[in-house]
Protein backbone atom coordinates (compact mmCIF):
# COMPACT_ATOMS: atom_id res chain seq x y z
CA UNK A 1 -14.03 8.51 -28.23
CA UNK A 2 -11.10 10.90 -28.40
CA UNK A 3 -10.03 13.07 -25.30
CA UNK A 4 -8.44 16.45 -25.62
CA UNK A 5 -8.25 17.08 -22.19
CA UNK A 6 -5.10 15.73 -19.76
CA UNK A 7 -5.38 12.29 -18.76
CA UNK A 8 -5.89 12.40 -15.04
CA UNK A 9 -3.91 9.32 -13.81
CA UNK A 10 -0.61 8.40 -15.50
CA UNK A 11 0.37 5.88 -14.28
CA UNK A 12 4.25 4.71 -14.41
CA UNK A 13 4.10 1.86 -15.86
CA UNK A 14 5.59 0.91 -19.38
CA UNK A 15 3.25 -0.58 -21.68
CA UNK A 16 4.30 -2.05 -25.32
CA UNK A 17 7.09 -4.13 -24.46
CA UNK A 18 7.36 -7.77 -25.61
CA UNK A 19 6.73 -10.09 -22.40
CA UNK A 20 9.56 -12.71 -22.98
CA UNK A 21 10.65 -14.11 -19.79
CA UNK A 22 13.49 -12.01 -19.21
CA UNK A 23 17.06 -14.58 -19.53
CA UNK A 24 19.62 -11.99 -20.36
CA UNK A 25 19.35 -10.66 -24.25
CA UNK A 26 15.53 -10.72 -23.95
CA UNK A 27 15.37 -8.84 -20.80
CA UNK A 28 17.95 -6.59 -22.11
CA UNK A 29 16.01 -5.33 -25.50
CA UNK A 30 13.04 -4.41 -23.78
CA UNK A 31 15.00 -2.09 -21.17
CA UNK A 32 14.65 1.37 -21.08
CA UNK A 33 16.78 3.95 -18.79
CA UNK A 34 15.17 5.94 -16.20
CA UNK A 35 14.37 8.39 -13.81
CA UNK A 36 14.24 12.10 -15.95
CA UNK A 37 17.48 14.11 -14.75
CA UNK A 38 18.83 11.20 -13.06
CA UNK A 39 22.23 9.42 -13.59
CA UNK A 40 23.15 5.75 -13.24
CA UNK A 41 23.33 3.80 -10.05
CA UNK A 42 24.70 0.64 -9.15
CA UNK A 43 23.46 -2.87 -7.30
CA UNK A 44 25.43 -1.48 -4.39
CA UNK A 45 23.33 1.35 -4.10
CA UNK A 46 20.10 0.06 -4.10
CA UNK A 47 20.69 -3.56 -3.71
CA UNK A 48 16.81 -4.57 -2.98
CA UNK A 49 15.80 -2.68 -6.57
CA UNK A 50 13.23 -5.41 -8.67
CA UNK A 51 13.02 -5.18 -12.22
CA UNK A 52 9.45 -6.58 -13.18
CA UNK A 53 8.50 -7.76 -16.65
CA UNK A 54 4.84 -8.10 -16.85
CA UNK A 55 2.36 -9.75 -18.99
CA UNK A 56 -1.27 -8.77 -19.68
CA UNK A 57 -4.12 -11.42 -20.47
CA UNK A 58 -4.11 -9.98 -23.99
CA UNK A 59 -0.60 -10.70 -24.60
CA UNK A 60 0.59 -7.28 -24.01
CA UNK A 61 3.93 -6.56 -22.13
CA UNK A 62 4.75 -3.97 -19.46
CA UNK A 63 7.55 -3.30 -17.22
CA UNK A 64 7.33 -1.86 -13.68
CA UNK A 65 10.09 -1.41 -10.86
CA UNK A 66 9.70 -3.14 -7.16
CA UNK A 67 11.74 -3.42 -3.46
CA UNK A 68 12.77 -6.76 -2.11
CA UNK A 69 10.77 -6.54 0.76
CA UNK A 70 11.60 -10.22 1.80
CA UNK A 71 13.36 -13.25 0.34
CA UNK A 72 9.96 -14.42 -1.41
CA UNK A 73 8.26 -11.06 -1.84
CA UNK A 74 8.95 -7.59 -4.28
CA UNK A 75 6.64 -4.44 -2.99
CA UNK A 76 5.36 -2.71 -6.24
CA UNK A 77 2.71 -0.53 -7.54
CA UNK A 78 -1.11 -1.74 -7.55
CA UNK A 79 -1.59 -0.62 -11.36
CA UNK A 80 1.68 -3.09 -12.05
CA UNK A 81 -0.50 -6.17 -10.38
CA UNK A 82 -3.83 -5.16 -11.37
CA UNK A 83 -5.75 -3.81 -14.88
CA UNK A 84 -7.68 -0.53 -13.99
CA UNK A 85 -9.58 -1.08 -16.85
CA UNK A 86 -11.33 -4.37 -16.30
CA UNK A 87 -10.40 -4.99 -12.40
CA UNK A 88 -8.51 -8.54 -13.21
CA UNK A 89 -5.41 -9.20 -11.33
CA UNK A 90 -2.46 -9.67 -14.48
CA UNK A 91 -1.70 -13.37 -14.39
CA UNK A 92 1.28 -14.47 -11.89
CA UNK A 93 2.53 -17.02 -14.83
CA UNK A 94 3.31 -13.50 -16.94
CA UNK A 95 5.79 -12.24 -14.70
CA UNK A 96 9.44 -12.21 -14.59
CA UNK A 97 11.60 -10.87 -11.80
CA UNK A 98 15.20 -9.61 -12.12
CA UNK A 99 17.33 -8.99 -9.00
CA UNK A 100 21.09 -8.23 -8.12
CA UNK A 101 21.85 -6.63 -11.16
CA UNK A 102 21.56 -2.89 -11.97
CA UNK A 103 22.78 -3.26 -16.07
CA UNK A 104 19.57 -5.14 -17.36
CA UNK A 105 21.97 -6.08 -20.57
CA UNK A 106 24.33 -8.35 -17.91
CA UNK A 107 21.35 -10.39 -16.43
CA UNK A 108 21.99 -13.98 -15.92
CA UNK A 109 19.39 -16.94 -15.61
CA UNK A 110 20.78 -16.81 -11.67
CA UNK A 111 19.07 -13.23 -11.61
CA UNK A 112 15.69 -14.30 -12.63
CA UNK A 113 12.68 -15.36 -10.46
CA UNK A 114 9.30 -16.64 -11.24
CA UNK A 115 6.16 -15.57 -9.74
CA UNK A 116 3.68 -17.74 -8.18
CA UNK A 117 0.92 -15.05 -6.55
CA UNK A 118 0.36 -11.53 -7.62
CA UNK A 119 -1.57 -9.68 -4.38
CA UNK A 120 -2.98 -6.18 -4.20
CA UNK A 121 -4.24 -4.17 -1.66
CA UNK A 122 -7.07 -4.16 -0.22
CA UNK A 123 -7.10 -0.67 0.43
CA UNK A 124 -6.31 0.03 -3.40
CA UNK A 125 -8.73 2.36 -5.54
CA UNK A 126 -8.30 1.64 -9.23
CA UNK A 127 -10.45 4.90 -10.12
CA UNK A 128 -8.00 7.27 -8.37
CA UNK A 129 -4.79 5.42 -7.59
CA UNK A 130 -5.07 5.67 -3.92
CA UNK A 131 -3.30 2.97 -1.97
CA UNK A 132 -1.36 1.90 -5.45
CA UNK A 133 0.59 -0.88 -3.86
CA UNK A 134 0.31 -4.38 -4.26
CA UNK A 135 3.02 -7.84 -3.69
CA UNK A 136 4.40 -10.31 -5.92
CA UNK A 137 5.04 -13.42 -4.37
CA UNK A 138 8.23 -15.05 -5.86
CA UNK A 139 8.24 -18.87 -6.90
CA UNK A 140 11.94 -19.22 -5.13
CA UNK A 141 13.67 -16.90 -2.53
CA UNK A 142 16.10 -14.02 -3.81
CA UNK A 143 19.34 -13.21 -1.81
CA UNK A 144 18.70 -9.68 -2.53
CA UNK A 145 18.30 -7.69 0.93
CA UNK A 146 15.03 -6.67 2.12
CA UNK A 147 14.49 -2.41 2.61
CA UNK A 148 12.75 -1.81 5.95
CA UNK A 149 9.53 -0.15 4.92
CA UNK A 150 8.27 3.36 6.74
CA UNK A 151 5.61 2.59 9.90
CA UNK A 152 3.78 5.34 11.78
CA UNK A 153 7.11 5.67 13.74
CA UNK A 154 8.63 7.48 10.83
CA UNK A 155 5.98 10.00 10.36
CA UNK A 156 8.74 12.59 10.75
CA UNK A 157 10.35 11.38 7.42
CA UNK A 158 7.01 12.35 5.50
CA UNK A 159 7.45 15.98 6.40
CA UNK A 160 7.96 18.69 3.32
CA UNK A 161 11.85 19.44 3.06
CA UNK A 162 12.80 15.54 3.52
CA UNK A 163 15.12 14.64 0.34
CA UNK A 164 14.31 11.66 -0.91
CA UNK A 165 16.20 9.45 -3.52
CA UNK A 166 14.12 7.50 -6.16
CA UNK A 167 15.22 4.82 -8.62
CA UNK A 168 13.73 2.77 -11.18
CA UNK A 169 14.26 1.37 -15.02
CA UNK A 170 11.61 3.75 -16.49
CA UNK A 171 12.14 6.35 -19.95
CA UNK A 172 14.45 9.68 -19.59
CA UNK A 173 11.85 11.26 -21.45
CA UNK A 174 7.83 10.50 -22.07
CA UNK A 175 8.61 10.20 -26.24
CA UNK A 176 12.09 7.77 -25.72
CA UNK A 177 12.11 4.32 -27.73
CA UNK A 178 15.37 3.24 -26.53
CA UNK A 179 17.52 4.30 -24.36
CA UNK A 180 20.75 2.81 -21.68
CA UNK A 181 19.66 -0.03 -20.03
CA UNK A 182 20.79 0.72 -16.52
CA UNK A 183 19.14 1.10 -13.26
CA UNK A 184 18.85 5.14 -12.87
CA UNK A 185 18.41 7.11 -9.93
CA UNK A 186 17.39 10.27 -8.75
CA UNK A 187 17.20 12.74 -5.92
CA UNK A 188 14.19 15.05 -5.04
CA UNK A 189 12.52 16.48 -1.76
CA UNK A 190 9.24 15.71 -0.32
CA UNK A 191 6.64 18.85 -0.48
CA UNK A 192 3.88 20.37 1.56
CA UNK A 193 0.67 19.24 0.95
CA UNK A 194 -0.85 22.50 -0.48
CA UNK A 195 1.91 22.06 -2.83
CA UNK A 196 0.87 18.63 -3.97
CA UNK A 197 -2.41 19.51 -4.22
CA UNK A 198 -2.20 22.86 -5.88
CA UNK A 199 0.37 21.19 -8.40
CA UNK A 200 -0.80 18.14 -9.34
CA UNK A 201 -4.68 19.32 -9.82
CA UNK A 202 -4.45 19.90 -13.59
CA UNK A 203 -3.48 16.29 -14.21
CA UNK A 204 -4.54 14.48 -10.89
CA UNK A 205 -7.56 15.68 -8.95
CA UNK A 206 -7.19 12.86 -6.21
CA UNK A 207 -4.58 14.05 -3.91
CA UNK A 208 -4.86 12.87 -1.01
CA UNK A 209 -2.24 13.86 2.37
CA UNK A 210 -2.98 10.48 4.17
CA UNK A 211 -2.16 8.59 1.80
CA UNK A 212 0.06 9.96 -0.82
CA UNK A 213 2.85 12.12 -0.64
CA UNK A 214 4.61 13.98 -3.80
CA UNK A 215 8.11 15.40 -4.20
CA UNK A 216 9.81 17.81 -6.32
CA UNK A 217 13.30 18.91 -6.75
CA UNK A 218 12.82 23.18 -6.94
CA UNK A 219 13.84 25.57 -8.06
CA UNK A 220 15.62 23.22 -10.73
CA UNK A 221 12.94 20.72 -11.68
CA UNK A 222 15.12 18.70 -12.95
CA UNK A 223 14.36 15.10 -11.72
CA UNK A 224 11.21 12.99 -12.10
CA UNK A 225 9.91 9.54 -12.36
CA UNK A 226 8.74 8.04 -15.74
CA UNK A 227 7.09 5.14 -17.70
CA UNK A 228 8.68 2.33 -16.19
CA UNK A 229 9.33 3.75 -12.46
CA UNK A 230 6.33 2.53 -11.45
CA UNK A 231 6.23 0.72 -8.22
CA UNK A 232 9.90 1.68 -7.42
CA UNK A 233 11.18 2.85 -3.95
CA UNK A 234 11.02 6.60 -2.34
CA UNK A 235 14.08 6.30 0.05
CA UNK A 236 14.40 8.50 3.02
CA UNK A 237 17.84 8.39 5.53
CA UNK A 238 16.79 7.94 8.93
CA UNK A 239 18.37 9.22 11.96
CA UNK A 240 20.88 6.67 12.10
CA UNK A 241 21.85 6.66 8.66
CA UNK A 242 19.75 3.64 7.81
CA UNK A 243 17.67 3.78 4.23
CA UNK A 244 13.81 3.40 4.60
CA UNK A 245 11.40 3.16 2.03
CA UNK A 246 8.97 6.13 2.42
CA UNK A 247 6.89 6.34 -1.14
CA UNK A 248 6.08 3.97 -3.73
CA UNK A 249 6.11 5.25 -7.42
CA UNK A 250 2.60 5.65 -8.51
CA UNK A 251 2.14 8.34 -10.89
CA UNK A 252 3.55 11.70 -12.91
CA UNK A 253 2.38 14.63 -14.28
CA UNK A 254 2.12 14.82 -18.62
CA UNK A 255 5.18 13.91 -20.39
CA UNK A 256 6.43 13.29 -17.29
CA UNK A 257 7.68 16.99 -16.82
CA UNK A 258 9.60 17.40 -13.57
CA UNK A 259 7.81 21.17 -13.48
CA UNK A 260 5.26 18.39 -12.88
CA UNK A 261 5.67 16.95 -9.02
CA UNK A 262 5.49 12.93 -8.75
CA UNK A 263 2.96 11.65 -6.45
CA UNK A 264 4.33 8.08 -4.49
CA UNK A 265 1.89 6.24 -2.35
CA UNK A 266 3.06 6.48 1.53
CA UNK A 267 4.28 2.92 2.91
CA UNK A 268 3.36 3.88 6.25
CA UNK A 269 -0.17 3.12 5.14
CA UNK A 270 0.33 -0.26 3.47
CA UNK A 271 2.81 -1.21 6.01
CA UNK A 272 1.40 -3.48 8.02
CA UNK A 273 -0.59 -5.33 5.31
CA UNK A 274 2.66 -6.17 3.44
CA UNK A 275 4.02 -7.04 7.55
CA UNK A 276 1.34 -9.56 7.42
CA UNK A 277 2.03 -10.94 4.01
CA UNK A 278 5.61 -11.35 4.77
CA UNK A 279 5.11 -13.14 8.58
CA UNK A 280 2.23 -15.71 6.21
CA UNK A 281 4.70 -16.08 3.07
CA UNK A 282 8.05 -16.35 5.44
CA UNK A 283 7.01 -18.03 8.46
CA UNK A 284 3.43 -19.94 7.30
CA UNK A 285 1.20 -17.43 9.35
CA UNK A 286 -2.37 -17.10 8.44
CA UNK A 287 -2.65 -15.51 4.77
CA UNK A 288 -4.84 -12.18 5.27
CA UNK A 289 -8.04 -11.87 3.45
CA UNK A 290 -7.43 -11.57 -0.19
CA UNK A 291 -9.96 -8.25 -1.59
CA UNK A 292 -9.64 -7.68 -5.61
CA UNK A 293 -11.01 -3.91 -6.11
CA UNK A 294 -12.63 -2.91 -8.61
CA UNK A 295 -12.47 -0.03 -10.92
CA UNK A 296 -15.45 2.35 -10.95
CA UNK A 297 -15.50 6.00 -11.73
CA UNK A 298 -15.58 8.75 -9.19
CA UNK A 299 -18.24 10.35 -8.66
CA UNK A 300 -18.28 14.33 -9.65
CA UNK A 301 -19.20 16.88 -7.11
CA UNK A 302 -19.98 20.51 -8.29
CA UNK A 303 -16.58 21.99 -6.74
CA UNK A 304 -14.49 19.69 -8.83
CA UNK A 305 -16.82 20.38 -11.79
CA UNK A 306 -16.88 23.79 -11.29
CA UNK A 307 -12.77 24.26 -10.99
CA UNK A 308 -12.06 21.83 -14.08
CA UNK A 309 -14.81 24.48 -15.86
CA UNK A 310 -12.07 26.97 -14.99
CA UNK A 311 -9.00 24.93 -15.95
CA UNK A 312 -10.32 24.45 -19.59
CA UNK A 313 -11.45 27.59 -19.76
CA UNK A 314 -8.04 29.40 -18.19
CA UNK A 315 -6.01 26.88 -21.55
CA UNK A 316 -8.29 27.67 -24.10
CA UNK A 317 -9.40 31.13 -23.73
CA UNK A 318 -6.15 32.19 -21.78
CA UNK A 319 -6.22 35.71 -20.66
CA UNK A 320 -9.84 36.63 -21.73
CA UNK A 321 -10.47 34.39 -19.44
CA UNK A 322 -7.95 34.60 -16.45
CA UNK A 323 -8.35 38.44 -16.75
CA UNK A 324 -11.88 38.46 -16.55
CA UNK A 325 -14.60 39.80 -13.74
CA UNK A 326 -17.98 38.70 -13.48
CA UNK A 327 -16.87 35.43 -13.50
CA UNK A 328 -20.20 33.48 -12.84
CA UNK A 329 -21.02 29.41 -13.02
CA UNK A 330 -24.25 27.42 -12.09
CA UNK A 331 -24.24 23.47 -12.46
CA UNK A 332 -26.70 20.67 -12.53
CA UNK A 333 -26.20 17.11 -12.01
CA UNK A 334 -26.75 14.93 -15.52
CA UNK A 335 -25.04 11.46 -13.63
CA UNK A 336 -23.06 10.62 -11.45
CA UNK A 337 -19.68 11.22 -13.06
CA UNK A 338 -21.27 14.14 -15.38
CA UNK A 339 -22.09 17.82 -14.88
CA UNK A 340 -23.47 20.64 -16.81
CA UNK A 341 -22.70 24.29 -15.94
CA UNK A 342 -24.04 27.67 -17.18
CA UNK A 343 -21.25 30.42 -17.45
CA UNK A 344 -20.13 33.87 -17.92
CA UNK A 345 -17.89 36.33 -17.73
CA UNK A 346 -16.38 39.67 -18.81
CA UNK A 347 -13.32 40.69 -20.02
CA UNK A 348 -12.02 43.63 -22.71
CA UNK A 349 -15.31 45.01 -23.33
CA UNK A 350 -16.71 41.73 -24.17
CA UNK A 351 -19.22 39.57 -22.34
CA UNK A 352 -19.09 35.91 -22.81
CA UNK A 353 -21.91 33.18 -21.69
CA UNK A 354 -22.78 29.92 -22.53
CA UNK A 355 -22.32 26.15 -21.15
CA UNK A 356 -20.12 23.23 -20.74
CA UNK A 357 -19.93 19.91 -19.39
CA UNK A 358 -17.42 18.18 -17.36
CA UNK A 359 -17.53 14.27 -17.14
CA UNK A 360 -15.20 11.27 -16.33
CA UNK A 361 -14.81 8.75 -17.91
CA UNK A 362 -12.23 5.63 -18.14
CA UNK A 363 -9.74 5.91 -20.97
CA UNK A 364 -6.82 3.93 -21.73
CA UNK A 365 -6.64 1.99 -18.52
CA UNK A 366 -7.02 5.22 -16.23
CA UNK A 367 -9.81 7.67 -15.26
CA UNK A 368 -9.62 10.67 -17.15
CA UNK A 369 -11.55 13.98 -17.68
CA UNK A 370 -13.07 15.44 -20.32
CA UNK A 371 -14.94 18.31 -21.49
CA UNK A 372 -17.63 19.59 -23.87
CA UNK A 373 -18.14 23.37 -24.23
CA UNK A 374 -20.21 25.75 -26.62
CA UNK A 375 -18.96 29.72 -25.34
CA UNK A 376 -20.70 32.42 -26.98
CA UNK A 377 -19.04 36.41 -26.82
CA UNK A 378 -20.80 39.74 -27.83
CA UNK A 379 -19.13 43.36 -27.51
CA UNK A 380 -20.84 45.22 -24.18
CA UNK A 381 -21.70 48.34 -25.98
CA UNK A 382 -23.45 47.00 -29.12
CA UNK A 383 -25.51 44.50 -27.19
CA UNK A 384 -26.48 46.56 -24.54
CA UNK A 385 -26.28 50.53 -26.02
CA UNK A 386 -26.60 50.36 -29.30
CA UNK A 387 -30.04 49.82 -29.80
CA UNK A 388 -29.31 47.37 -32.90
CA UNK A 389 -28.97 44.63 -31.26
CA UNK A 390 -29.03 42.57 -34.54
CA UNK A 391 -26.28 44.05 -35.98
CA UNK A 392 -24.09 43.08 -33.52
CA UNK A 393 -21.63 40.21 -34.44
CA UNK A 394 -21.90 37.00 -32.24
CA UNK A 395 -18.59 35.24 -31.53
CA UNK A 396 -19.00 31.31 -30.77
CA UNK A 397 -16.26 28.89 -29.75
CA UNK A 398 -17.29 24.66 -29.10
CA UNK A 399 -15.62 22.15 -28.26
């Protein structure tokens, strides 16, 4: 089946690539630049950056961007470790890790790690993205450094206003086939949550202020993250100058527009769980319980129903419909992820009624929303003065 409407998650991750296992030339063919309205960046300024190469079951390829969180372990999105679709974890064997190097066309075979475990948290919910973080567990330590990750301590660095620097190896634009093959990076500032709410709603229903955060860079809109900055570090300054990681790259708005805010998953919430990974990986402490979630669609109350109504409604009809009074909409329950609602409203001496139907679904490895309308519209006077009612000329508009 087709969908017209916006896919609600996209995810950051770059899909198509061919999964070699990185040594230099390979690595450096699949690269892509990054981070829209950013400019270059060196190892010295984010020396814990991870490239990822990924591998699907199918044979597919994708590429995501990590932290060094520890010698033996890169921090990363939960869509780069496991398929939304079918709720597998991407096999461990299919990886390939670059560190110390920022120019993905100088990487040596010294640069390259192997992965032995791919973990994802527990807390992770495939159908919305909430709590996108999971680990990959590296074969043999790195000598990159380790960032310090945000803990409840640093809930001051979550507030709107914080700027925020974000890097990655992602596309400068949603439609770019190749591009400069160096680490890119970024700076934006961290928004209210009304904002990120309000903002992100046409694309990404799912906001959610205790666990995600989203940033924007007004009144230029110039910088966002892209396909291939998934997973990569949000870094905040704390008060002594030291670099935290406050966000983790989970998804952007279509096209990756940077009108469009980019919505990172807060570290302060995943935290401890990757504290607990690190002490069992590091120092042999007791692994923590290892939960694979699965993908499932959300289920659709009448609110959400009833304001995606008006968002398809507001693009297709435009004015006739943003202008209008009257405005009326009744909805019944058909399942659990689909609605039906009744409709009407006025608007330039026209009344306009019928139905439509509002429904998830999961498309393309994401959830994603879709509609199915048949909109009737009569002229006011004819229909209701004229006294020839069958003479009057019935507009209709489906999709």
């Amino acid at each position: 089946m087709r969908f017209h409407r916006l896919v609600i998650l996209v995810g950051l991750c770059w899909v198509g690539l061919t999964a070699g296992l990185i040594p230099s030339s390979a690595l450096a063919s699949s690269a892509q630049s990054s981070v829209i309205g950013g400019g270059s960046a060196s190892i010295n300024d984010f020396p814990w950056i991870a490239y990822i190469q990924g591998e699907e079951a199918g044979g597919g390829g994708f590429a995501c961007t990590g932290t060094v969180v520890a010698p033996r372990i890169v921090l990363t999105a939960g869509h780069c470790v496991e398929d939304l679709e079918t709720s597998a974890i991407y096999p461990a064997a299919g990886y390939a890790i670059a560190t110390g190097v920022a120019d993905l066309a100088q990487v040596k075979h010294a640069n390259v790690t192997r992965v032995s475990q791919a973990l994802i948290y527990p807390g992770f919910k495939p159908s919305n993205l909430r709590g996108d973080a999971g680990l990959l567990v590296l074969s043999t330590p790195v000598t990159a450094p380790a960032l310090p990750l945000a803990s409840a301590a640093d809930a001051g660095l979550l507030q709107a206003g914080t700027p925020i620097s974000i890097a990655g190896w992602g596309l400068t634009s949603s439609g770019a086939k190749e591009a400069p093959s160096e680490l890119q990076s970024g700076s934006t500032i961290i928004q209210r949550s009304e904002y990120c709410k309000r903002q992100s709603a046409r694309y990404y229903p799912f906001y959610s202020t205790a666990t995600q955060l989203c940033a924007a860079d007004p009144p230029s809109y110039s910088v966002s993250p892209c396909h291939g900055d998934s997973g990569g570090p949000a870094i905040a300054i704390r008060a002594d100058g030291s670099p935290v990681e406050v966000g983790i790259t989970s998804l952007g708005g279509p096209g990756c527009k940077p009108s469009f805010p980019g919505v990172f998953t807060r570290v302060d919430q995943v935290s401890t769980w990757v504290a607990s990974w690190v002490a069992a990986i590091e120092s042999g402490g007791p692994p923590p319980a290892i939960t694979i979630p699965k993908a499932h669609l959300p289920p659709l109350s009448f609110a959400r129903a009833k304001y995606l109504a008006g968002l398809s409604f507001e693009e297709d009809f435009r004015y006739h419909f943003r202008k209008a009074t009257e405005k009326r909409i009744g909805c019944t329950r058909l399942a659990r992820e689909r609605v039906k609602c009744g409709v009407s409203w006025s608007q330039g001496g026209n009344d306009y009624y019928g139905t439509i139907t509002i429904y998830f679904a999961i498309y393309h490895n994401t959830v994603a929303w879709n509609d199915r309308y048949k909109i009737h519209w009569v002229n006011d006077r004819c229909w209701f003065d004229s006294g020839h009612k069958q003479t009057c000329v019935i507009h209709t508009k489906t999709r």
